[in-house]
C-alpha atoms as a PDB file:
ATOM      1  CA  UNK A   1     -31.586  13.586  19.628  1.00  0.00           C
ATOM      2  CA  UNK A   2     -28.717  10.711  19.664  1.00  0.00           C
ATOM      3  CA  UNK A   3     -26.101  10.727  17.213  1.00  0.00           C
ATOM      4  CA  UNK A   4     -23.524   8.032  17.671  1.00  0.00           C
ATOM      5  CA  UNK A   5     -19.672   8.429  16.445  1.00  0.00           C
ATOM      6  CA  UNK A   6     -18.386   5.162  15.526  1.00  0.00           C
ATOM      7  CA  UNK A   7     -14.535   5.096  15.109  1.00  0.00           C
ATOM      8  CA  UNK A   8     -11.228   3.693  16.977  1.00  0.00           C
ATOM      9  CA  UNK A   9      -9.792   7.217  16.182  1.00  0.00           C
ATOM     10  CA  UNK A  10     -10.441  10.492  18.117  1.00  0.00           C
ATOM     11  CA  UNK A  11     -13.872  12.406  17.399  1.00  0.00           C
ATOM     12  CA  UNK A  12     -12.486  15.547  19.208  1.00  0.00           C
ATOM     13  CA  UNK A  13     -12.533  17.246  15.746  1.00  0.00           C
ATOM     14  CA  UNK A  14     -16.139  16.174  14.663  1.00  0.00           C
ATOM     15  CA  UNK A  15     -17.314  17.024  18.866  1.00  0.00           C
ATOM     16  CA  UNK A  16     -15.623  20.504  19.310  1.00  0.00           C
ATOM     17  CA  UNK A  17     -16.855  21.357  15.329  1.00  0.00           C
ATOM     18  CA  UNK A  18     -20.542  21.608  16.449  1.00  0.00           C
ATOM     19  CA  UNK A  19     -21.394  25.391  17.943  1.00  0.00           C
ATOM     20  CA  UNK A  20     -22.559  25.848  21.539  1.00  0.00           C
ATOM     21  CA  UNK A  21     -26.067  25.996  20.457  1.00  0.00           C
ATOM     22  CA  UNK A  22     -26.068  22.829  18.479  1.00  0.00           C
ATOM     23  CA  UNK A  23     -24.527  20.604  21.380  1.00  0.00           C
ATOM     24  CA  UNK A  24     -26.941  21.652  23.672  1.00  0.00           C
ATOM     25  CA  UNK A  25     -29.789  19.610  20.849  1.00  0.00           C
ATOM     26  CA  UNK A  26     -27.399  16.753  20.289  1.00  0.00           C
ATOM     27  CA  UNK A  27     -26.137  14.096  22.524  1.00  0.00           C
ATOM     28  CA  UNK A  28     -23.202  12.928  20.494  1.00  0.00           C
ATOM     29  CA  UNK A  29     -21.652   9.641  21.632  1.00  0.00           C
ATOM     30  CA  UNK A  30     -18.575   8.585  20.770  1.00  0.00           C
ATOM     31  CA  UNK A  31     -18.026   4.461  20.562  1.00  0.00           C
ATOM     32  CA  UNK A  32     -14.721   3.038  19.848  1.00  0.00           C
ATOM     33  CA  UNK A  33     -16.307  -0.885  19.852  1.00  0.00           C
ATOM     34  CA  UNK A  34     -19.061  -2.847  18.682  1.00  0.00           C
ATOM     35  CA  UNK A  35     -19.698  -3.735  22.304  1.00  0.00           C
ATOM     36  CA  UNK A  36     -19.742   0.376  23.257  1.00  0.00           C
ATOM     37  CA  UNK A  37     -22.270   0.631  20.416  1.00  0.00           C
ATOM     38  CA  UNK A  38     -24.621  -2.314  21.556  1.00  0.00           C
ATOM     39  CA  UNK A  39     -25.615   0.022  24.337  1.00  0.00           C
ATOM     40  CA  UNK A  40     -26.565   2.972  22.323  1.00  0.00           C
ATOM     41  CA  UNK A  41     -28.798   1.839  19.579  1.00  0.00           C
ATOM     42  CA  UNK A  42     -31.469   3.913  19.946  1.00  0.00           C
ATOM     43  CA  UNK A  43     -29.762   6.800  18.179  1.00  0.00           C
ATOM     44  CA  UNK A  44     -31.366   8.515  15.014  1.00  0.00           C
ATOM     45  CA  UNK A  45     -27.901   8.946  13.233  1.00  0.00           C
ATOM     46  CA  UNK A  46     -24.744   7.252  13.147  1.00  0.00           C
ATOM     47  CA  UNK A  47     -21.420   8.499  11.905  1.00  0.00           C
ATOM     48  CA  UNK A  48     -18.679   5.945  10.754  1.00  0.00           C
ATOM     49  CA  UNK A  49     -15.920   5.085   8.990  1.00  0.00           C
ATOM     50  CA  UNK A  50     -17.863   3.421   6.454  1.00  0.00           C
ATOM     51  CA  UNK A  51     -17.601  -0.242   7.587  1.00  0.00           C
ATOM     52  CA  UNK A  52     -21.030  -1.474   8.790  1.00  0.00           C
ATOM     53  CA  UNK A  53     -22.805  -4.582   8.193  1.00  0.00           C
ATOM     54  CA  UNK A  54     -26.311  -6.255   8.315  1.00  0.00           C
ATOM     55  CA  UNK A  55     -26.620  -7.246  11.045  1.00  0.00           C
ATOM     56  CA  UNK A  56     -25.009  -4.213  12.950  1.00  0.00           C
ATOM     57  CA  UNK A  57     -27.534  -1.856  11.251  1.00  0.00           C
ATOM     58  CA  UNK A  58     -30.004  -4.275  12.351  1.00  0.00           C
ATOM     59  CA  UNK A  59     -29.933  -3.008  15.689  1.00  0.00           C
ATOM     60  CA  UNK A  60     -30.533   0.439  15.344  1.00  0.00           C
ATOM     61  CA  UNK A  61     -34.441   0.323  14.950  1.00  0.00           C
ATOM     62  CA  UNK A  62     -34.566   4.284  14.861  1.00  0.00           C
ATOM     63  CA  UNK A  63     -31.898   5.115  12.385  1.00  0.00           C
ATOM     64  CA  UNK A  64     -32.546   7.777   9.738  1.00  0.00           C
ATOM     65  CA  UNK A  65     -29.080   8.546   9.060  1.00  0.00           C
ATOM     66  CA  UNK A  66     -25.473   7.118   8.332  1.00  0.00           C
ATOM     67  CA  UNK A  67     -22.622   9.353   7.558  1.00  0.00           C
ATOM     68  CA  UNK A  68     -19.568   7.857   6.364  1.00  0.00           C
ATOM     69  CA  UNK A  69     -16.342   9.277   7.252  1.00  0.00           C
ATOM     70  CA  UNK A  70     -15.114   8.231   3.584  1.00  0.00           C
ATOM     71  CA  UNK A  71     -16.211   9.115   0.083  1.00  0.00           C
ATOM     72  CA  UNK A  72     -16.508   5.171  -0.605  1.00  0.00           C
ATOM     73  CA  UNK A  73     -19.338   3.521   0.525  1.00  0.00           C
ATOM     74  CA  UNK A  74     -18.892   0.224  -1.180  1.00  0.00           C
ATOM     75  CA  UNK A  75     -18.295  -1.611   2.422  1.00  0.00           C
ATOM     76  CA  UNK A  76     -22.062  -0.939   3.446  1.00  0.00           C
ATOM     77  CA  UNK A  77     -24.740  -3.063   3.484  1.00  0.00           C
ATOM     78  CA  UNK A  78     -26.412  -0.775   0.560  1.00  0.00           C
ATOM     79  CA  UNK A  79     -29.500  -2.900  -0.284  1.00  0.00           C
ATOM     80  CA  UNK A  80     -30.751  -2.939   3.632  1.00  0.00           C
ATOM     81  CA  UNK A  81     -29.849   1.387   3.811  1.00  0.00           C
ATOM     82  CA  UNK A  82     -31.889   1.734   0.373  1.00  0.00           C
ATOM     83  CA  UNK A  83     -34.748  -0.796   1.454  1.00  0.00           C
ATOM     84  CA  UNK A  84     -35.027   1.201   5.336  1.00  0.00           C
ATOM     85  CA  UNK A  85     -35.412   4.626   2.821  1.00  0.00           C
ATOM     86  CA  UNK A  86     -31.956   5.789   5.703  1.00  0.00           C
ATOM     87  CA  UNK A  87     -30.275   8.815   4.296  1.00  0.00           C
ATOM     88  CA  UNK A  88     -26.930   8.150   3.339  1.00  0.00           C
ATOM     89  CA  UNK A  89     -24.069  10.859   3.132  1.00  0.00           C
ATOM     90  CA  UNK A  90     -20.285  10.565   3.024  1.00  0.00           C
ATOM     91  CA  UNK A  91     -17.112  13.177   2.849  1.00  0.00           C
ATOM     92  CA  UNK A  92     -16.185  13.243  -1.004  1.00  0.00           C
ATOM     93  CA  UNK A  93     -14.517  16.394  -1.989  1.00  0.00           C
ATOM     94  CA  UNK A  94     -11.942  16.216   0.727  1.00  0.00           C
ATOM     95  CA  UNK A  95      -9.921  14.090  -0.899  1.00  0.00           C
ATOM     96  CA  UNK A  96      -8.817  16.266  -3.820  1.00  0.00           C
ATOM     97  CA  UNK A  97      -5.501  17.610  -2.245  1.00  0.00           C
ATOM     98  CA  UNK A  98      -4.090  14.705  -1.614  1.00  0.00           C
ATOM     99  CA  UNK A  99      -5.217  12.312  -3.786  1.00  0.00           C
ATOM    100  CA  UNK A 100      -4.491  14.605  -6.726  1.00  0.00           C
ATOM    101  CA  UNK A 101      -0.622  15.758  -5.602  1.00  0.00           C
ATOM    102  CA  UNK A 102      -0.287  11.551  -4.973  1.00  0.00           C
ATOM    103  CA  UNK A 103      -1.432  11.067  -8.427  1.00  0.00           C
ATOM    104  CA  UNK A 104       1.285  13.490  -9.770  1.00  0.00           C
ATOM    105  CA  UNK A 105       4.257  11.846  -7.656  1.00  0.00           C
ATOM    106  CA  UNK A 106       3.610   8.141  -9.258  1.00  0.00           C
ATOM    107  CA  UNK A 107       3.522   9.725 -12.933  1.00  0.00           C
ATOM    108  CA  UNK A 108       7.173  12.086 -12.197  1.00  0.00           C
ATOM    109  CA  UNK A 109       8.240   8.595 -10.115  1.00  0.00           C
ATOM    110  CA  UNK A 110       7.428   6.643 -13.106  1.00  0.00           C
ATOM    111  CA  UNK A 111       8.704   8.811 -15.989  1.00  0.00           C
ATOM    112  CA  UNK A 112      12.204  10.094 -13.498  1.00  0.00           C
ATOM    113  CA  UNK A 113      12.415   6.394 -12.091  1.00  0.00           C
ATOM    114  CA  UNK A 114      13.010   7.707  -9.096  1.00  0.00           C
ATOM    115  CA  UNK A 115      12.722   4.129  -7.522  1.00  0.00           C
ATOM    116  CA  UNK A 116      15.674   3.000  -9.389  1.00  0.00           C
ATOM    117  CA  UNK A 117      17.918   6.152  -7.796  1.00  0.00           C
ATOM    118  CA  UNK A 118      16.780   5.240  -4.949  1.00  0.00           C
ATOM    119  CA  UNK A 119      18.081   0.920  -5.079  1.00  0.00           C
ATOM    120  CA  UNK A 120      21.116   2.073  -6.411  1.00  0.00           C
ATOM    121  CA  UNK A 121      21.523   4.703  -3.592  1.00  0.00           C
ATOM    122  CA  UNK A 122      20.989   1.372  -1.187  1.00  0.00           C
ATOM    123  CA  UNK A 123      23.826  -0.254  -3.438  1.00  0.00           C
ATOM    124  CA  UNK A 124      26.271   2.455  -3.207  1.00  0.00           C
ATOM    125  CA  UNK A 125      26.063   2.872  -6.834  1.00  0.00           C
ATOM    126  CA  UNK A 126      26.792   5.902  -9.340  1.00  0.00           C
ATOM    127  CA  UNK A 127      23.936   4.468 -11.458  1.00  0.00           C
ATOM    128  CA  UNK A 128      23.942   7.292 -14.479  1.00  0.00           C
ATOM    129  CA  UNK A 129      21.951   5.129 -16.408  1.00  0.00           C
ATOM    130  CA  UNK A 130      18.239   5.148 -15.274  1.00  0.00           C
ATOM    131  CA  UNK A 131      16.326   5.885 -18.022  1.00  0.00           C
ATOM    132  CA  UNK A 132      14.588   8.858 -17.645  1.00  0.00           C
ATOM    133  CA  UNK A 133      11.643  10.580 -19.219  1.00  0.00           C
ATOM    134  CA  UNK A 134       9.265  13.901 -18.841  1.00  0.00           C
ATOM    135  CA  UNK A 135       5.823  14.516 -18.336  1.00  0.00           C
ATOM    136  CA  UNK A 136       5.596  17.678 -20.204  1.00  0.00           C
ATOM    137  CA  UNK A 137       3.926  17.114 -23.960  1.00  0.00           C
ATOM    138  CA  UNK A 138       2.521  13.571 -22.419  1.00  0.00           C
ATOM    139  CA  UNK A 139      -1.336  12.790 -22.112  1.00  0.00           C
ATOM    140  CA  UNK A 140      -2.865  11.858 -18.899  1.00  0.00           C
ATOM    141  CA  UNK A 141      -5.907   9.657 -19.805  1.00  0.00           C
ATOM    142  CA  UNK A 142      -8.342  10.157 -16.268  1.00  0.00           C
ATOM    143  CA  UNK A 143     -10.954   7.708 -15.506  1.00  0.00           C
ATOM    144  CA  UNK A 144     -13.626  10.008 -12.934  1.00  0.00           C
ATOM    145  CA  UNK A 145     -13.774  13.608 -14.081  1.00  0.00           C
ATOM    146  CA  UNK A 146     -15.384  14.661 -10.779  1.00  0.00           C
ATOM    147  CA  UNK A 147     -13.355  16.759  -7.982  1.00  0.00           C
ATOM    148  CA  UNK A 148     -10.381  14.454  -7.573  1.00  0.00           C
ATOM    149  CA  UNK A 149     -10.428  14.217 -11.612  1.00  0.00           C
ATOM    150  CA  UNK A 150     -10.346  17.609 -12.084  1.00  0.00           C
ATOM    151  CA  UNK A 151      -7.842  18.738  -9.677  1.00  0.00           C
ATOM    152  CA  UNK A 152      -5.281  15.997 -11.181  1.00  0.00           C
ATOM    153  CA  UNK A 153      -6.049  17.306 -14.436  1.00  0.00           C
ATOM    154  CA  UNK A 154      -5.338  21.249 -12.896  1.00  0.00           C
ATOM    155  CA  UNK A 155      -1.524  19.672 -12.084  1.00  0.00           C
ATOM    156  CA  UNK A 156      -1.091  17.645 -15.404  1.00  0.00           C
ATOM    157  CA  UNK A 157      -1.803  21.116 -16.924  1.00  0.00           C
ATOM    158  CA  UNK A 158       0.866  22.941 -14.648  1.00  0.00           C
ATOM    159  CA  UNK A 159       3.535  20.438 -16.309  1.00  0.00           C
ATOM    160  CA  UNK A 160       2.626  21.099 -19.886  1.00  0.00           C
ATOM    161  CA  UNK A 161       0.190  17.233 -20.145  1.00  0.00           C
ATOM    162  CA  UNK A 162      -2.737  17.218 -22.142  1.00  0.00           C
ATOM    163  CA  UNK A 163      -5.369  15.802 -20.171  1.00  0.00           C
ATOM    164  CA  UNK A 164      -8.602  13.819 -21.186  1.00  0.00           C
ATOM    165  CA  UNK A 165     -11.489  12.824 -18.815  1.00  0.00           C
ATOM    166  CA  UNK A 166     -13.296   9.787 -18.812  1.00  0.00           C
ATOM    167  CA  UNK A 167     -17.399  10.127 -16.853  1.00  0.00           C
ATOM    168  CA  UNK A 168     -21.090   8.439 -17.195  1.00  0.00           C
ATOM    169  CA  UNK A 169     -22.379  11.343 -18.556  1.00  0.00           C
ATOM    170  CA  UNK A 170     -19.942  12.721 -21.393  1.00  0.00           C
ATOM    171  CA  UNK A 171     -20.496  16.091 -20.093  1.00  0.00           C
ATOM    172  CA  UNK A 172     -17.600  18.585 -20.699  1.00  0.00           C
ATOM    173  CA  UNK A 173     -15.140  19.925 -17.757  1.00  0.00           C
ATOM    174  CA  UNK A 174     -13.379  22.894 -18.363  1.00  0.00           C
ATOM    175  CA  UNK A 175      -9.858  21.291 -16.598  1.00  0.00           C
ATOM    176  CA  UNK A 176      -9.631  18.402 -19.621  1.00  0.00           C
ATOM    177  CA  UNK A 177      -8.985  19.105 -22.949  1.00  0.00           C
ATOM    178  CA  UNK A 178     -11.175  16.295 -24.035  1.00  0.00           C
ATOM    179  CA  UNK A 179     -14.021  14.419 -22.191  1.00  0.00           C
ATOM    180  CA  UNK A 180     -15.236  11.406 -23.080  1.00  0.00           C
ATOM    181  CA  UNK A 181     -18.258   8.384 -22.042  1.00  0.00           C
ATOM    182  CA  UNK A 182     -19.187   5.299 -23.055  1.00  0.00           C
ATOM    183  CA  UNK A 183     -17.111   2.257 -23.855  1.00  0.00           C
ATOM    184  CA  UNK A 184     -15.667   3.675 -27.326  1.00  0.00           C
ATOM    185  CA  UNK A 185     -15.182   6.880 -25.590  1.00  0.00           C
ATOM    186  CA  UNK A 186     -13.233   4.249 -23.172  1.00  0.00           C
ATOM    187  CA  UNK A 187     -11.320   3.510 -25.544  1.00  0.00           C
ATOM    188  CA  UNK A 188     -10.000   6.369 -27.250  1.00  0.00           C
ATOM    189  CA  UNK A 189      -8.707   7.421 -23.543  1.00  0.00           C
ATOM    190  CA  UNK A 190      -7.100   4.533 -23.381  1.00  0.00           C
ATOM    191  CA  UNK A 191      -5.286   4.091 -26.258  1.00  0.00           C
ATOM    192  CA  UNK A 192      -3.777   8.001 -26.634  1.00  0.00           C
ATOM    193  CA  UNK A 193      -2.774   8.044 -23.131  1.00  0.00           C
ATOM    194  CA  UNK A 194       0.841   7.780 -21.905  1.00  0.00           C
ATOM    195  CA  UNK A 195      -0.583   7.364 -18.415  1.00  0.00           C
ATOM    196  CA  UNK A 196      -3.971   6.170 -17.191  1.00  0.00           C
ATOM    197  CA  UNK A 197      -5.352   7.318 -13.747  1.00  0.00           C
ATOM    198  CA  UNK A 198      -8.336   5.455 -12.479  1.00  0.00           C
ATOM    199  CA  UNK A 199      -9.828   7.077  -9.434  1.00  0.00           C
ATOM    200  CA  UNK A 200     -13.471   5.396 -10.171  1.00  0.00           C
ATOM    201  CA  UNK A 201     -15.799   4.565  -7.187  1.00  0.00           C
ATOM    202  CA  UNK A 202     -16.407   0.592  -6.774  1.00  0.00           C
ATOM    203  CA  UNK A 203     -19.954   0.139  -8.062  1.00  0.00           C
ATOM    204  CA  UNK A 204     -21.774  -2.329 -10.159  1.00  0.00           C
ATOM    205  CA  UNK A 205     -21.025  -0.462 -13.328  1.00  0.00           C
ATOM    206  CA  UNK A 206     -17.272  -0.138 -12.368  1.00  0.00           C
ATOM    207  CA  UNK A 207     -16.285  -3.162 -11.309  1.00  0.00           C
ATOM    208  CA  UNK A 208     -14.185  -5.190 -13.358  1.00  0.00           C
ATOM    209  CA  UNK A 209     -14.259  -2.561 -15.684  1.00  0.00           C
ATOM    210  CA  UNK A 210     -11.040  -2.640 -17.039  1.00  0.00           C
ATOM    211  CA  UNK A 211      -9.455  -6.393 -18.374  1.00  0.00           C
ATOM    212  CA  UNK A 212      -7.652  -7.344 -20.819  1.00  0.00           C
ATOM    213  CA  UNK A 213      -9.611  -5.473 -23.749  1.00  0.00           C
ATOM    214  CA  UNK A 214      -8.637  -2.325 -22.099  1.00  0.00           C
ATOM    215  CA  UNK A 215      -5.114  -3.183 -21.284  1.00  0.00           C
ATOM    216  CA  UNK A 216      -4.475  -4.432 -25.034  1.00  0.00           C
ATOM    217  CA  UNK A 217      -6.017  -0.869 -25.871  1.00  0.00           C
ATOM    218  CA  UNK A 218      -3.147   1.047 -24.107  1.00  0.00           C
ATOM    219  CA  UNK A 219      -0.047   1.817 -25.903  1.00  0.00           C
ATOM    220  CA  UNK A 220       2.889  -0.438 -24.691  1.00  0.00           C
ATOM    221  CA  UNK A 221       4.867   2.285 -23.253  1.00  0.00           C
ATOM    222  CA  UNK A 222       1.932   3.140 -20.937  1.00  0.00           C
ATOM    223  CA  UNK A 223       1.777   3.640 -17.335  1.00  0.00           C
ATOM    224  CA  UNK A 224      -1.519   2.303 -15.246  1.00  0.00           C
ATOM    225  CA  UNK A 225      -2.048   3.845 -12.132  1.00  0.00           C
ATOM    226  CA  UNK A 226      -5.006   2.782  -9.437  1.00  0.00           C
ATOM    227  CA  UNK A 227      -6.063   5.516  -6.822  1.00  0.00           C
ATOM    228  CA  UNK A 228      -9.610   4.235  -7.116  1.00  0.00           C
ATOM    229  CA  UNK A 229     -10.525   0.630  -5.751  1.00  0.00           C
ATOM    230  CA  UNK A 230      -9.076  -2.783  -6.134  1.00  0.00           C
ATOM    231  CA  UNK A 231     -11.914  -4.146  -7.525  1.00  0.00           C
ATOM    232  CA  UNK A 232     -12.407  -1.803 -10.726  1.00  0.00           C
ATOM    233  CA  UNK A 233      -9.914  -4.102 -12.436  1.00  0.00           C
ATOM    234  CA  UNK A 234      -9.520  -7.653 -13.259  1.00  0.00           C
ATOM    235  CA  UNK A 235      -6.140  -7.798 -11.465  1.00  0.00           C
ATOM    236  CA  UNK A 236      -4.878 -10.810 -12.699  1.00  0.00           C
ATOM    237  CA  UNK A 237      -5.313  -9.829 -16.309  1.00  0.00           C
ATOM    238  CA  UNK A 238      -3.317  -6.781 -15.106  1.00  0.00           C
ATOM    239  CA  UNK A 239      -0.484  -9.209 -13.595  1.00  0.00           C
ATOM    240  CA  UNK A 240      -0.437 -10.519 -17.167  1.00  0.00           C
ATOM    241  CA  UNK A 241      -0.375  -7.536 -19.342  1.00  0.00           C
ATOM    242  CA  UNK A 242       2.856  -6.542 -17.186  1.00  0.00           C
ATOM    243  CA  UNK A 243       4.080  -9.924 -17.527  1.00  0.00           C
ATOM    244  CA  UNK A 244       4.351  -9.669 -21.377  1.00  0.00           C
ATOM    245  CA  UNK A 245       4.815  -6.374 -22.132  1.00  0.00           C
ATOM    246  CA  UNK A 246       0.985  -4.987 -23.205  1.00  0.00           C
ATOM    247  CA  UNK A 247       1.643  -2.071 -21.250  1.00  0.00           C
ATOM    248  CA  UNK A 248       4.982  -0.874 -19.538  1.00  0.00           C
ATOM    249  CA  UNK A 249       4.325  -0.661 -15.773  1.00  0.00           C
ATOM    250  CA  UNK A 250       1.509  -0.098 -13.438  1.00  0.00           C
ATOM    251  CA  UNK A 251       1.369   2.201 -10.152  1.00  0.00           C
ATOM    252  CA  UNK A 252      -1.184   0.661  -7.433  1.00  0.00           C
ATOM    253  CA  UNK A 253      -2.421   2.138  -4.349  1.00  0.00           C
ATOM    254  CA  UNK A 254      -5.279  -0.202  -3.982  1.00  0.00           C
ATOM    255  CA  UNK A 255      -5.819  -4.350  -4.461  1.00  0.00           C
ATOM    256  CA  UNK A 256      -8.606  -6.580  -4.863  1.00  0.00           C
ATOM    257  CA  UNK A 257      -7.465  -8.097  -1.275  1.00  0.00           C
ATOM    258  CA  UNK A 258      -5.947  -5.544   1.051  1.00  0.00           C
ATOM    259  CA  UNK A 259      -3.383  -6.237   2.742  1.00  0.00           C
ATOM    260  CA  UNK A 260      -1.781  -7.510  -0.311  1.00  0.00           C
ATOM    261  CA  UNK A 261      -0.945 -11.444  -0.016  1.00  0.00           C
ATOM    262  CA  UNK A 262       2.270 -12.390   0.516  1.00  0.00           C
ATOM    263  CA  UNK A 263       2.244 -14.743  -2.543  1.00  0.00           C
ATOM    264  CA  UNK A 264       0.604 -11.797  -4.765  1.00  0.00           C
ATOM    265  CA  UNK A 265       2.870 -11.878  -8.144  1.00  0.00           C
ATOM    266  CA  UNK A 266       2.706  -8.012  -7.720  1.00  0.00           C
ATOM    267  CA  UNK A 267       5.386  -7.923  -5.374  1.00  0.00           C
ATOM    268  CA  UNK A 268       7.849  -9.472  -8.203  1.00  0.00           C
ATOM    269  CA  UNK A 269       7.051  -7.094 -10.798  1.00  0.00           C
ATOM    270  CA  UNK A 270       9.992  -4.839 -11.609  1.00  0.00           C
ATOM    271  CA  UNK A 271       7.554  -2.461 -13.716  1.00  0.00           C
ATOM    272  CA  UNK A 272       5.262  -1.879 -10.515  1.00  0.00           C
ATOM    273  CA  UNK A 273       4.975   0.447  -7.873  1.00  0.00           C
ATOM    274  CA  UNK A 274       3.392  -0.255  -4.725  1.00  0.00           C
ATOM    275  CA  UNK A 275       1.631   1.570  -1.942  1.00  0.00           C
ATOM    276  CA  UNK A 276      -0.839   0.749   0.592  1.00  0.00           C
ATOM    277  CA  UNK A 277      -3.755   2.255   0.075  1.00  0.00           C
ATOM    278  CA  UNK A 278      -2.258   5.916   1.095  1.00  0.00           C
ATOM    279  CA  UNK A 279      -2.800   7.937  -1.671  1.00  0.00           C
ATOM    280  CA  UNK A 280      -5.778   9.491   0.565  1.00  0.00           C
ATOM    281  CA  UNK A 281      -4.147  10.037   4.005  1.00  0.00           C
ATOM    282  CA  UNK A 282      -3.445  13.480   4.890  1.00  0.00           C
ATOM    283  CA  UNK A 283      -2.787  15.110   8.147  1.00  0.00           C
ATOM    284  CA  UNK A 284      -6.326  17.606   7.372  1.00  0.00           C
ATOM    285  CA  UNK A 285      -8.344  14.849   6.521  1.00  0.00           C
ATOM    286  CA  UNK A 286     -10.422  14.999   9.907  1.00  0.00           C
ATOM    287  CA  UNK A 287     -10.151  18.461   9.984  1.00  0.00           C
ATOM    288  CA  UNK A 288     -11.640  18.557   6.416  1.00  0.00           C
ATOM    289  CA  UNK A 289     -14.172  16.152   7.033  1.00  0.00           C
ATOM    290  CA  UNK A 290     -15.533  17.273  10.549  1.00  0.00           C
ATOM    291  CA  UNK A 291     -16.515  20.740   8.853  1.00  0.00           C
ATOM    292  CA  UNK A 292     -18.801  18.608   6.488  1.00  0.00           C
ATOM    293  CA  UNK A 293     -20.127  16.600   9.638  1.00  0.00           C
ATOM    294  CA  UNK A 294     -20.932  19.274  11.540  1.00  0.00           C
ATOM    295  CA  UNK A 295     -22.899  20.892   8.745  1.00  0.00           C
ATOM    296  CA  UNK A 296     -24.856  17.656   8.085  1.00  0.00           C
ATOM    297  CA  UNK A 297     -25.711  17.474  12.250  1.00  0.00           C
ATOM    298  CA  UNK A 298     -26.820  20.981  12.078  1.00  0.00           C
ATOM    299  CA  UNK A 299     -29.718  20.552   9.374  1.00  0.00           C
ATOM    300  CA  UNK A 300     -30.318  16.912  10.320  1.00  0.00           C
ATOM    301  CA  UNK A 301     -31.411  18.418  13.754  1.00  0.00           C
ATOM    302  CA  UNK A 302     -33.840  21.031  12.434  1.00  0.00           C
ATOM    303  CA  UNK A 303     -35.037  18.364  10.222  1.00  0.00           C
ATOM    304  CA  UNK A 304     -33.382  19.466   6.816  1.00  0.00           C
ATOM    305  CA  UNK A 305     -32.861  15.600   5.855  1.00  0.00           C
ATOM    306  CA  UNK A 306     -33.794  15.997   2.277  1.00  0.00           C
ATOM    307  CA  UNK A 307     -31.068  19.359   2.069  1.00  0.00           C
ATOM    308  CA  UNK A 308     -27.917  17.532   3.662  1.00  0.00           C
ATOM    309  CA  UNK A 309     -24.278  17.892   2.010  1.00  0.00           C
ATOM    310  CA  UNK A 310     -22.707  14.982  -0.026  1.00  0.00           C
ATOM    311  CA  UNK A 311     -25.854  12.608   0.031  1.00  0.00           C
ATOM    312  CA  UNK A 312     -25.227   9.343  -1.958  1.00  0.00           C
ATOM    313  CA  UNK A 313     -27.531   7.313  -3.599  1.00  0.00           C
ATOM    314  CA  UNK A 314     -27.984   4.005  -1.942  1.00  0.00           C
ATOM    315  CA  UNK A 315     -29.085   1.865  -5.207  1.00  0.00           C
ATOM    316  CA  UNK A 316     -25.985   3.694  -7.253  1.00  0.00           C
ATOM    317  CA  UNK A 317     -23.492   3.395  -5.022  1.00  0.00           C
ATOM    318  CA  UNK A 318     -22.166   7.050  -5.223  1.00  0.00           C
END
């Protein structure tokens, strides 16, 4: 059985992760290119970074199986995987480490201003007079109560937040003091939170889920942060509501257009912080996601395709 790695990055982790039995079943292939992948197209499963299109899938006539090396799969060509019945897993839960210890540096950079220390530092300047503020007694309002969700909330807790969850299904998680659905339930997150977290997957439901209803429903002295995708928001409606004050500041990791433009108004905005898209880059993150692999190779081969980790739901989009 072929099994094709598709990535410009090493595979070592994901090729030494499979036990001495297992390689001797699998011909794994690792292809850096498009053009290195033309010539294997006959394999039965394909693992990738998670950016495939059309016509690329198109080619493989014998596919049965695409794991993503990402827990987004919004870059796939979801209607063709769904139609062809291919079994679709990715890496979600690996994430939680980083994402949620990223998620608590943006709320104490926000509320310490740590950005400001740091201009004046580049100034030479004895700046006393950064406001400052604490996270302890605050209320972390966090859109995605899944394993990412959950672990933020775990770290809120350790600094004395009350924490409320935001999910499709209303169901109650032990790690929020409050769990909410629905677009009043929405709501109420939104306006008693000091700082909202949106770590949402990008799917037909999500996007453009919050505008400018949901900004006006913040408090003003709010903080908006975006670990999820750019696309979840109207962004320009954001630009606005930080133009004039609806909420106080905003904390992106991730855009509607990535790279950010050069002309983006974001980069003016005294009451943002940027990244881009980090907030899930860890040194572990192969190591982390190769054990899941592995696993997935191992029943896929003895034909456990309706038992594999992480599978995701082609018409859903998660």
């Amino acid at each position: 059985m072929k099994i094709v790695i598709y990535t410009t990055g090493s595979a070592a982790l994901i090729q030494k992760g499979l036990p001495p039995d297992l390689r001797e079943q699998v011909e794994l292939v690792h292809c850096r290119s498009r053009e290195e992948l033309s010539v294997h197209t006959d394999a039965e499963g394909l693992v990738a970074t998670g950016k495939l299109d059309e016509e690329l899938l198109g080619a493989f006539v014998k596919l049965r199986w695409i794991q993503v090396l990402s827990a987004g799969v919004d870059s796939l060509p979801l209607p063709v995987i769904q139609e062809r019945q291919i079994k679709l897993t990715n890496v979600r839960g690996i994430h939680q480490i980083q994402i949620s210890e990223f998620a608590m540096l943006l709320m104490l950079q926000w509320a310490r201003r740590a950005d400001l220390h740091f201009l004046n530092q580049m100034d030479k300047v004895w700046g006393k007079r950064v406001p400052s503020g604490e996270l302890y007694g605050q209320t972390a309002g966090i859109l995605g109560s899944g394993s990412i969700g959950q672990a933020i909330a775990r770290k809120a807790k350790a600094f004395g937040m009350r924490t409320m969850g935001y999910n499709r299904s209303g169901r109650a998680e032990t790690d929020f003091d409050v769990t909410a659905s629905g677009s009043d339930g929405l709501l109420r997150i939104l306006s008693e939170s000091d700082y909202v977290i949106t770590i949402l997957p990008s799917t037909p439901d999500t996007r453009k889920l919050l505008g400018a209803e949901q900004f006006k429903a913040m408090k003003p002295s709010a903080c908006f942060i975006n670990l999820a995708r750019g696309d979840v928001i109207n962004e320009q409606e954001l630009i606005e509501a930080l133009r004039n004050g609806t909420i106080a500041g905003a904390a992106l990791d991730v855009f509607e257009e990535e790279p950010l433009p050069p002309d983006s108004p974001l980069w003016g905005l005294q009451n943002v912080i940027l990244t881009p898209h980090v907030a899930g880059q860890s040194p572990h993150y192969m190591t982390r996601a190769a054990e899941i692999v592995a696993e997935n190779i191992r029943r896929f081969t003895a034909g456990l395709t309706d038992d594999l980790l992480n599978e995701v739901d082609a018409g859903e989009g998660y």
